[in-house]
PDB file of N, CA and C in Angstrom:
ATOM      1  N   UNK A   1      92.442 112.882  88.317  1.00  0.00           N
ATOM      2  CA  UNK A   1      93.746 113.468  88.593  1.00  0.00           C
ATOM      3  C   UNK A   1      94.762 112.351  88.835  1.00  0.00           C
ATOM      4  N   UNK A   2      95.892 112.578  88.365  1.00  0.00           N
ATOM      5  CA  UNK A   2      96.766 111.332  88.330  1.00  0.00           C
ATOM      6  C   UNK A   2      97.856 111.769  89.345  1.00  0.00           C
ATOM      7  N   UNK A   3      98.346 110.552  89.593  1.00  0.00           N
ATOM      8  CA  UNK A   3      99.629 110.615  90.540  1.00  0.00           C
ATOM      9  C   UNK A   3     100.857 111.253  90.003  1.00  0.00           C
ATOM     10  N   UNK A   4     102.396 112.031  90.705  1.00  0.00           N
ATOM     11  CA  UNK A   4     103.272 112.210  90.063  1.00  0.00           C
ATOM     12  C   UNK A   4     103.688 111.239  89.744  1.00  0.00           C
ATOM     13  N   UNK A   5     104.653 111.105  88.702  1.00  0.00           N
ATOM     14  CA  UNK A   5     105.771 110.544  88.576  1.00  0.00           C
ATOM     15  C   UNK A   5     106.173 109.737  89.529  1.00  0.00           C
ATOM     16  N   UNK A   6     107.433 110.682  90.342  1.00  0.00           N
ATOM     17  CA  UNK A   6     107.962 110.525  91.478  1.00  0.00           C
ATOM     18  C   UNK A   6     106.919 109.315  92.368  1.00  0.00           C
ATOM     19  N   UNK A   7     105.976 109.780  92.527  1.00  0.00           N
ATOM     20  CA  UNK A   7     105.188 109.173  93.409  1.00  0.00           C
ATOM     21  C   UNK A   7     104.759 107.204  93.015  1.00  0.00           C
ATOM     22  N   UNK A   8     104.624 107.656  91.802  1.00  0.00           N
ATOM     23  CA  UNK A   8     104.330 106.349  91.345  1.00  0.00           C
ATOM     24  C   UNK A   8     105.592 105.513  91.120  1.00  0.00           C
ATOM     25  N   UNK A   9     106.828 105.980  91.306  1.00  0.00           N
ATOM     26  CA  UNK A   9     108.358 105.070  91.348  1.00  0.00           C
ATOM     27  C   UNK A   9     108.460 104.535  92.529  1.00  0.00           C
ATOM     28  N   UNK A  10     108.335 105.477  93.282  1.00  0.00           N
ATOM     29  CA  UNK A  10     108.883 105.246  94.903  1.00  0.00           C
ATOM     30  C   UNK A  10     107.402 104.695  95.522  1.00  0.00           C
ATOM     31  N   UNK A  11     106.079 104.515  94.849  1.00  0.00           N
ATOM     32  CA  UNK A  11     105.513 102.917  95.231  1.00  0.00           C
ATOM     33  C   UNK A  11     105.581 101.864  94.746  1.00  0.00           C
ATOM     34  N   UNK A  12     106.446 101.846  93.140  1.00  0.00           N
ATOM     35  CA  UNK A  12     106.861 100.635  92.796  1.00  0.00           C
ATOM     36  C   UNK A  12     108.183 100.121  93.616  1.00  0.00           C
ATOM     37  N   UNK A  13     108.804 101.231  93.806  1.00  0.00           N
ATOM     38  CA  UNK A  13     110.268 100.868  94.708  1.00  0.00           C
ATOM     39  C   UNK A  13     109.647 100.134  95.836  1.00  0.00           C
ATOM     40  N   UNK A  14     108.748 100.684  96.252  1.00  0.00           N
ATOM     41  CA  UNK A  14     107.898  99.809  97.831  1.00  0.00           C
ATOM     42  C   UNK A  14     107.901  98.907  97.634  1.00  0.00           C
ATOM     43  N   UNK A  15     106.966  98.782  96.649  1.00  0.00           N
ATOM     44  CA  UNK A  15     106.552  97.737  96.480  1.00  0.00           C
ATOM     45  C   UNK A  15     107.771  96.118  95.996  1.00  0.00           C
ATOM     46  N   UNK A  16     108.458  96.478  95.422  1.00  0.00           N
ATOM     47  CA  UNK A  16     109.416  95.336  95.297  1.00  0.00           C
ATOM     48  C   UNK A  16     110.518  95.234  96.515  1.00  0.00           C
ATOM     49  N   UNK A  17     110.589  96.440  97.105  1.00  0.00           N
ATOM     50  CA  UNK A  17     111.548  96.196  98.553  1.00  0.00           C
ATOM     51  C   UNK A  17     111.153  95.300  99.403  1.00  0.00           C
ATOM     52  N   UNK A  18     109.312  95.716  99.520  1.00  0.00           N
ATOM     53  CA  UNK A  18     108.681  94.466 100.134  1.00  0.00           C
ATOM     54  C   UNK A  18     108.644  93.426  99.909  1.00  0.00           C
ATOM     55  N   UNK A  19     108.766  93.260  98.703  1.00  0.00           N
ATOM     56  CA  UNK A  19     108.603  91.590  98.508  1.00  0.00           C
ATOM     57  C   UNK A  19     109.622  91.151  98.639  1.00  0.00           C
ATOM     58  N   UNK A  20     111.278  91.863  97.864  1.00  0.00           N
ATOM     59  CA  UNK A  20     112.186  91.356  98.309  1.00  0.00           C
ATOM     60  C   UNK A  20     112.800  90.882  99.779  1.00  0.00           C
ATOM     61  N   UNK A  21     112.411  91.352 100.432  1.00  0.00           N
ATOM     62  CA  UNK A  21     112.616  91.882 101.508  1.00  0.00           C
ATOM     63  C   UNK A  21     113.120  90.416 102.491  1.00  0.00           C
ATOM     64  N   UNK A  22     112.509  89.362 102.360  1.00  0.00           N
ATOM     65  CA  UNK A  22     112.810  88.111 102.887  1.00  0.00           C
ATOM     66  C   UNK A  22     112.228  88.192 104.284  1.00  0.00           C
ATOM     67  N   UNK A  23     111.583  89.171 105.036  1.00  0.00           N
ATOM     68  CA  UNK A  23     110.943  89.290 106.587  1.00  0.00           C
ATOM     69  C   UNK A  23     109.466  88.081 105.526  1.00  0.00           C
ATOM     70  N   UNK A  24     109.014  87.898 107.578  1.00  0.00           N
ATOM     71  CA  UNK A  24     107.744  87.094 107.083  1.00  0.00           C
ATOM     72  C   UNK A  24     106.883  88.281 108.029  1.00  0.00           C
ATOM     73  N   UNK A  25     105.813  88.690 107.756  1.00  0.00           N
ATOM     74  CA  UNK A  25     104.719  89.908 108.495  1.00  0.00           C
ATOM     75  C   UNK A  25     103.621  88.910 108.534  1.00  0.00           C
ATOM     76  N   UNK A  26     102.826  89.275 109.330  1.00  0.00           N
ATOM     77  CA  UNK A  26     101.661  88.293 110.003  1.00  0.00           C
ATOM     78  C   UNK A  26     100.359  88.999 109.384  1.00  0.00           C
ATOM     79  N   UNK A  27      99.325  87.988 109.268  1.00  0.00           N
ATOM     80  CA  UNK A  27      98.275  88.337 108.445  1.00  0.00           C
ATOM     81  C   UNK A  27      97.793  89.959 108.233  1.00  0.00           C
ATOM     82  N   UNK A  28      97.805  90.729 109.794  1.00  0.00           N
ATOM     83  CA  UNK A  28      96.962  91.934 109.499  1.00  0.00           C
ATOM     84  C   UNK A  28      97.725  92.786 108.546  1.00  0.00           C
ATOM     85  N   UNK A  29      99.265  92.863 108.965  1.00  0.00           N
ATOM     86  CA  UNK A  29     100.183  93.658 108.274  1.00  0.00           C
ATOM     87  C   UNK A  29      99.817  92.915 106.700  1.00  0.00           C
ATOM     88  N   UNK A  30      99.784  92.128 105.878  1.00  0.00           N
ATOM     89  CA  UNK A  30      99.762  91.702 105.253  1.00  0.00           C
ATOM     90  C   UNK A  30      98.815  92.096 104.358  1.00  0.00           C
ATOM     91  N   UNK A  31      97.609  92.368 104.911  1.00  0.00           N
ATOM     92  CA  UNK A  31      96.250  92.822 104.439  1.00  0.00           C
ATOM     93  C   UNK A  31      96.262  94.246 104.093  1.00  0.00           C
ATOM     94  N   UNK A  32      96.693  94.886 105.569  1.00  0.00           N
ATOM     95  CA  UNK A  32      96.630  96.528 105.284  1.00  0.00           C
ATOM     96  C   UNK A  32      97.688  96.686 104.023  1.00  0.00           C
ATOM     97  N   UNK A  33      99.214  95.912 103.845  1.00  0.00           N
ATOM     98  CA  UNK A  33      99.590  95.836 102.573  1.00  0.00           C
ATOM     99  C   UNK A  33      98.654  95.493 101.097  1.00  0.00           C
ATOM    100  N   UNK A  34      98.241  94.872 101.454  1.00  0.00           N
ATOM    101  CA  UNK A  34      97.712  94.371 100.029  1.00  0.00           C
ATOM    102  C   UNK A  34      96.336  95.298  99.833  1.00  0.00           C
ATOM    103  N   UNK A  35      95.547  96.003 100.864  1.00  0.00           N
ATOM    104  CA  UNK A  35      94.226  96.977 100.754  1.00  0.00           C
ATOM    105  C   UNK A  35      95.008  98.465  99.646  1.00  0.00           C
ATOM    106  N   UNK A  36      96.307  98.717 100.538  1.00  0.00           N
ATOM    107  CA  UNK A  36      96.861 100.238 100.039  1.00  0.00           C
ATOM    108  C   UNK A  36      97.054  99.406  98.675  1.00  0.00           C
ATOM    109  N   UNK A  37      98.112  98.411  98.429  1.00  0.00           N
ATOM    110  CA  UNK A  37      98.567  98.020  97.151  1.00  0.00           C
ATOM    111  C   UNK A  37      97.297  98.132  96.080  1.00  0.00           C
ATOM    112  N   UNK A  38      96.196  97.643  96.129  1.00  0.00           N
ATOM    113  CA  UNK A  38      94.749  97.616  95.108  1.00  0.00           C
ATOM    114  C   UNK A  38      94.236  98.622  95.063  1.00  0.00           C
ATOM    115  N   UNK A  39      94.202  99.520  95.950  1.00  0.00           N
ATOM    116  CA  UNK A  39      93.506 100.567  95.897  1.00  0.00           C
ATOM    117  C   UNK A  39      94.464 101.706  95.255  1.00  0.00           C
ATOM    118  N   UNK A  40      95.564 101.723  95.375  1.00  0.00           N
ATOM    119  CA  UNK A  40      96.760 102.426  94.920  1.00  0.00           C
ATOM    120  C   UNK A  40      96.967 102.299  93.020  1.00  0.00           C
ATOM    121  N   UNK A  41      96.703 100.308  92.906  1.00  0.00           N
ATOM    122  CA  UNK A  41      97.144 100.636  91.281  1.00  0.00           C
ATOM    123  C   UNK A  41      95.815 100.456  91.000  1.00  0.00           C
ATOM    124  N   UNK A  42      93.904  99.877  90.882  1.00  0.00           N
ATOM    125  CA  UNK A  42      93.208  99.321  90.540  1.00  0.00           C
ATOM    126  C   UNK A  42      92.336 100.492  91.068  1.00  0.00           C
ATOM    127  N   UNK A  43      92.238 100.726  92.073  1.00  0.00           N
ATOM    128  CA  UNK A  43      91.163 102.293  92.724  1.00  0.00           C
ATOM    129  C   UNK A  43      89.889 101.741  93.191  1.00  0.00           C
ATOM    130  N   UNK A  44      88.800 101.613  93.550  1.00  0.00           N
ATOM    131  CA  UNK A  44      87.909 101.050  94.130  1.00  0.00           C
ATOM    132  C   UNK A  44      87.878  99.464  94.121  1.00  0.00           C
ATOM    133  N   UNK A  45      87.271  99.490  95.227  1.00  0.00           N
ATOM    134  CA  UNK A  45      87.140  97.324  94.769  1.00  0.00           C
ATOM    135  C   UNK A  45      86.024  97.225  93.704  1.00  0.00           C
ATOM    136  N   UNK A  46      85.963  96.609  92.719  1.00  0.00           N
ATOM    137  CA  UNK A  46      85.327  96.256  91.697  1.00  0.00           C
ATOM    138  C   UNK A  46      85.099  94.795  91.421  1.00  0.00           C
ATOM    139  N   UNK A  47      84.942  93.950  92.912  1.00  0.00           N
ATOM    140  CA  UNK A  47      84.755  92.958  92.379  1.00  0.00           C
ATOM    141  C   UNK A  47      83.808  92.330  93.792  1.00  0.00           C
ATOM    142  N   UNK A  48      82.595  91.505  93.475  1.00  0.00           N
ATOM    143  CA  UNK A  48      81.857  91.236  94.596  1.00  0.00           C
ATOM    144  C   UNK A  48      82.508  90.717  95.514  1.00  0.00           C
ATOM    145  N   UNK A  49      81.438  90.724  96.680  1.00  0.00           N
ATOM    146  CA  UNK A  49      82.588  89.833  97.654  1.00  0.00           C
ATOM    147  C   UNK A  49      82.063  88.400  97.928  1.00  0.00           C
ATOM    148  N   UNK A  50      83.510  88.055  98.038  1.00  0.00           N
ATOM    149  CA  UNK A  50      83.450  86.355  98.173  1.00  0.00           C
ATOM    150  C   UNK A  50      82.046  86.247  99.429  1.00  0.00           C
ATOM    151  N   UNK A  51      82.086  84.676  99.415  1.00  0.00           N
ATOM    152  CA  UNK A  51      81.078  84.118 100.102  1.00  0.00           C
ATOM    153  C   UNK A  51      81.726  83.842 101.400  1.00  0.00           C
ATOM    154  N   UNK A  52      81.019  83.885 102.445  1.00  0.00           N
ATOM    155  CA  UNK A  52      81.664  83.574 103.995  1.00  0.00           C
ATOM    156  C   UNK A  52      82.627  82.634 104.158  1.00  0.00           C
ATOM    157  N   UNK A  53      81.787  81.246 103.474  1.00  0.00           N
ATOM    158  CA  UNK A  53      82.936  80.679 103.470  1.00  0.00           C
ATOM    159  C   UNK A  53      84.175  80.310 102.816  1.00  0.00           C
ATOM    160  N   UNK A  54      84.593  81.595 102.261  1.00  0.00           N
ATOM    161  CA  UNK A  54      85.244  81.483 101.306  1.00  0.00           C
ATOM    162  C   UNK A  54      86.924  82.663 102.125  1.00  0.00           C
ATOM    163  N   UNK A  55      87.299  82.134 103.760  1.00  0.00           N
ATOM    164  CA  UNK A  55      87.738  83.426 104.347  1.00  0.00           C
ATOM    165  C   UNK A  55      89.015  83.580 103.462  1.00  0.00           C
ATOM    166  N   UNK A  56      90.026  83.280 102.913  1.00  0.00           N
ATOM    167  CA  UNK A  56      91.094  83.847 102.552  1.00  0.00           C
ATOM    168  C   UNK A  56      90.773  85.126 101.752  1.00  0.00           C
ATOM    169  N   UNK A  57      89.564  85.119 100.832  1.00  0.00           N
ATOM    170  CA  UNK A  57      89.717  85.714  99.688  1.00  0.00           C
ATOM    171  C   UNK A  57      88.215  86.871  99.941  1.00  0.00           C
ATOM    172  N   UNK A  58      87.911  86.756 101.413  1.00  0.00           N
ATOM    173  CA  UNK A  58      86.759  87.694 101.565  1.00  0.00           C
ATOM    174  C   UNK A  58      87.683  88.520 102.303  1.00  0.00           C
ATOM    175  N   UNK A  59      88.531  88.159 103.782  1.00  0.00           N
ATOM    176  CA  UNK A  59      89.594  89.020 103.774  1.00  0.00           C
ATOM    177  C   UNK A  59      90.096  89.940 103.150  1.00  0.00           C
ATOM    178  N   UNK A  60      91.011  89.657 101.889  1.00  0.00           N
ATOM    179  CA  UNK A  60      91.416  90.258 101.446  1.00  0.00           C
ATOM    180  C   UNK A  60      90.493  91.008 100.507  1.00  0.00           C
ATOM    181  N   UNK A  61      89.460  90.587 100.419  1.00  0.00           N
ATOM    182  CA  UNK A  61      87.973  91.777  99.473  1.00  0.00           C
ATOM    183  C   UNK A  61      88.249  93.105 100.656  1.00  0.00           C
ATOM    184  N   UNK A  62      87.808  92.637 101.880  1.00  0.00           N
ATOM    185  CA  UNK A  62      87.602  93.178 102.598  1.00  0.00           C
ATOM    186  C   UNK A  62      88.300  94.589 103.106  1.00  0.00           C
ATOM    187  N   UNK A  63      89.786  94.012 103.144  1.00  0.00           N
ATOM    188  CA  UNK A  63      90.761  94.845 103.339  1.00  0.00           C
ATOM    189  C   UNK A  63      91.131  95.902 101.808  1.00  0.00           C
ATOM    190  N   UNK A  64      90.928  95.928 100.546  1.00  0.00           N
ATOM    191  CA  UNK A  64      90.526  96.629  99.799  1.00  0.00           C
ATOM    192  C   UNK A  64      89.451  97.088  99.365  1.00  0.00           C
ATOM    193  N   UNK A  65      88.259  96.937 100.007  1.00  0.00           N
ATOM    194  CA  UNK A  65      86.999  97.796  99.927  1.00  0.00           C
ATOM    195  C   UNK A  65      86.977  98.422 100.773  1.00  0.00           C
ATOM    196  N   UNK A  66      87.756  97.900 101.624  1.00  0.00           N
ATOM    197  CA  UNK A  66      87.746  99.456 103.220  1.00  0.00           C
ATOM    198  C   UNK A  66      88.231 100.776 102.853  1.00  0.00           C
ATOM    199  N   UNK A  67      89.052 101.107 101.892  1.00  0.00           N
ATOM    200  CA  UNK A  67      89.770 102.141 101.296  1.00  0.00           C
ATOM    201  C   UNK A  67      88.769 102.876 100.410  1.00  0.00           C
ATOM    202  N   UNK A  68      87.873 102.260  99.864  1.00  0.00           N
ATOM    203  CA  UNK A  68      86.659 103.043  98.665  1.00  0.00           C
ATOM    204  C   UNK A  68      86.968 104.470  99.371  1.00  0.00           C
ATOM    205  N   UNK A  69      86.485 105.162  98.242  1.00  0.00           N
ATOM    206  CA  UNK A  69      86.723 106.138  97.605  1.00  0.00           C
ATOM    207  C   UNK A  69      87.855 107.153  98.078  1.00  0.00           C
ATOM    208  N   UNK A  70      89.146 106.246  99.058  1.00  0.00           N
ATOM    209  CA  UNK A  70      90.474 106.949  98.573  1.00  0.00           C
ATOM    210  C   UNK A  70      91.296 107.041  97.392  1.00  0.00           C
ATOM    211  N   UNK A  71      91.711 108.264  97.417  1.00  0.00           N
ATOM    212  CA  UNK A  71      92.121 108.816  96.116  1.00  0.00           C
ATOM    213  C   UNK A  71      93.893 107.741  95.890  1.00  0.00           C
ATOM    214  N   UNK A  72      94.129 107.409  95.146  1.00  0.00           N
ATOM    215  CA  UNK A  72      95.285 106.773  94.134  1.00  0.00           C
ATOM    216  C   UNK A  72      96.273 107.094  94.907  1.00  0.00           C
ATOM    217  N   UNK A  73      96.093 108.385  94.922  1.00  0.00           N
ATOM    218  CA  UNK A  73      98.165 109.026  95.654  1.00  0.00           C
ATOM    219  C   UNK A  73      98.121 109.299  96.665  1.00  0.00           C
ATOM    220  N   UNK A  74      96.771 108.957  97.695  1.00  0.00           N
ATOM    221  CA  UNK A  74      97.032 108.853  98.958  1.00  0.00           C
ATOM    222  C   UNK A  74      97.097 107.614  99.378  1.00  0.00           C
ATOM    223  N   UNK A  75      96.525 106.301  98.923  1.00  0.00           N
ATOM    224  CA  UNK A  75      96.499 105.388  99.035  1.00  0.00           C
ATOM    225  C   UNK A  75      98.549 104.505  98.718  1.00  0.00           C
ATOM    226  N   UNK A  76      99.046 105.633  97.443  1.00  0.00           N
ATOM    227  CA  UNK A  76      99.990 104.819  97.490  1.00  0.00           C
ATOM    228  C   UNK A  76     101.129 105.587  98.288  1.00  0.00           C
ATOM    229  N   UNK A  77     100.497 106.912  98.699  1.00  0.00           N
ATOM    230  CA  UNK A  77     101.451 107.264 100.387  1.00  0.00           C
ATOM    231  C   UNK A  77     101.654 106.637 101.172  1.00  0.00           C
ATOM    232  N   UNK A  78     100.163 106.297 101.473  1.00  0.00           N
ATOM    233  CA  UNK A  78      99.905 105.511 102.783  1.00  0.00           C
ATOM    234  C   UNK A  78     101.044 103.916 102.628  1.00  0.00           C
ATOM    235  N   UNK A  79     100.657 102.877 101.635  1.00  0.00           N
ATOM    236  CA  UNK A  79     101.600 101.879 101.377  1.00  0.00           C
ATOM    237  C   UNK A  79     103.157 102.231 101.567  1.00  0.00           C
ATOM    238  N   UNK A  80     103.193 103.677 100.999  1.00  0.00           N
ATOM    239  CA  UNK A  80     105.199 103.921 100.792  1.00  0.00           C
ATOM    240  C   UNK A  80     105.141 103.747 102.341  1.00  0.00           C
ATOM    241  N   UNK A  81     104.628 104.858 103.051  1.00  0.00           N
ATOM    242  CA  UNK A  81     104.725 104.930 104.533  1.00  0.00           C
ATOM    243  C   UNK A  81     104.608 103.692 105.177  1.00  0.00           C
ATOM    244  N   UNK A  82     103.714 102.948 104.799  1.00  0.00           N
ATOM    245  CA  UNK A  82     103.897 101.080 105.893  1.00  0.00           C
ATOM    246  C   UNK A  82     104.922 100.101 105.968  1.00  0.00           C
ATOM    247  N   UNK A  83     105.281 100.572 104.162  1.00  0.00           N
ATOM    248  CA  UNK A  83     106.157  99.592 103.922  1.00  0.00           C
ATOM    249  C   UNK A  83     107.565 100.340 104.173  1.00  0.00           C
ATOM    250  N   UNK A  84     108.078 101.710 104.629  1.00  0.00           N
ATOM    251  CA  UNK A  84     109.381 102.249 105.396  1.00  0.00           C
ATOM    252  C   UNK A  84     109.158 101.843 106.813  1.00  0.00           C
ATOM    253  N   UNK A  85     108.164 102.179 107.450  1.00  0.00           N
ATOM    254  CA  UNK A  85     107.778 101.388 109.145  1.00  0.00           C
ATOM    255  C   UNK A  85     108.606 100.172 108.876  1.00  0.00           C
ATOM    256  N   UNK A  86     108.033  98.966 108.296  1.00  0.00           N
ATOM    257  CA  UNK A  86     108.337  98.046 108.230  1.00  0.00           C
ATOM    258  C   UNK A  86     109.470  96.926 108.281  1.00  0.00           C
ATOM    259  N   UNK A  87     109.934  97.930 107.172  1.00  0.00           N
ATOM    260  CA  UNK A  87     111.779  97.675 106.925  1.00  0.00           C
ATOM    261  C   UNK A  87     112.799  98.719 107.551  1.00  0.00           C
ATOM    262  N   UNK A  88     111.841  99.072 108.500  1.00  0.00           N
ATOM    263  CA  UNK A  88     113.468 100.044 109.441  1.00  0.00           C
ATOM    264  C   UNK A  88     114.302  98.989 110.101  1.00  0.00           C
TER     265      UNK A  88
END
């Protein structure tokens, strides 16, 4: 089942407000961004996870395998919703 329309604009709109955005957000915010963002356009994590010592990039495994098996258009709710918190 696919996302609306609508739905899929106004998480690309998120998504570039955020980046434009010029604030700096601290790692966790950063993560829970980037978990909704992968799971939103890509849908399960599909890729092993890094090695321990490998923390930048097991992190962020991490924070998008936590989402498995949320569905696409709740995942890119959830992002619209963090990223309006954010920039109020």
């Amino acid at each position: 089942m696919g996302c609306s329309k609508n739905l899929a604009q106004e998480f690309e709109n998120s998504s570039k407000l955020i980046t434009d955005c010029g604030k700096t957000f601290d790692n966790d915010i950063l993560l829970k961004l980037y978990g909704y963002y992968k799971q939103a356009s890509l849908g399960d994590c599909n890729t092993e996870c890094p090695s321990f010592w490998n923390i930048k990039d097991k992190a962020k495994w991490e924070a998008w395998n936590q989402h498995k098996g949320m569905k696409k258009d709740h995942s890119m709710k959830r992002y619209i919703k963090l990223v309006s918190e954010l920039l109020e």
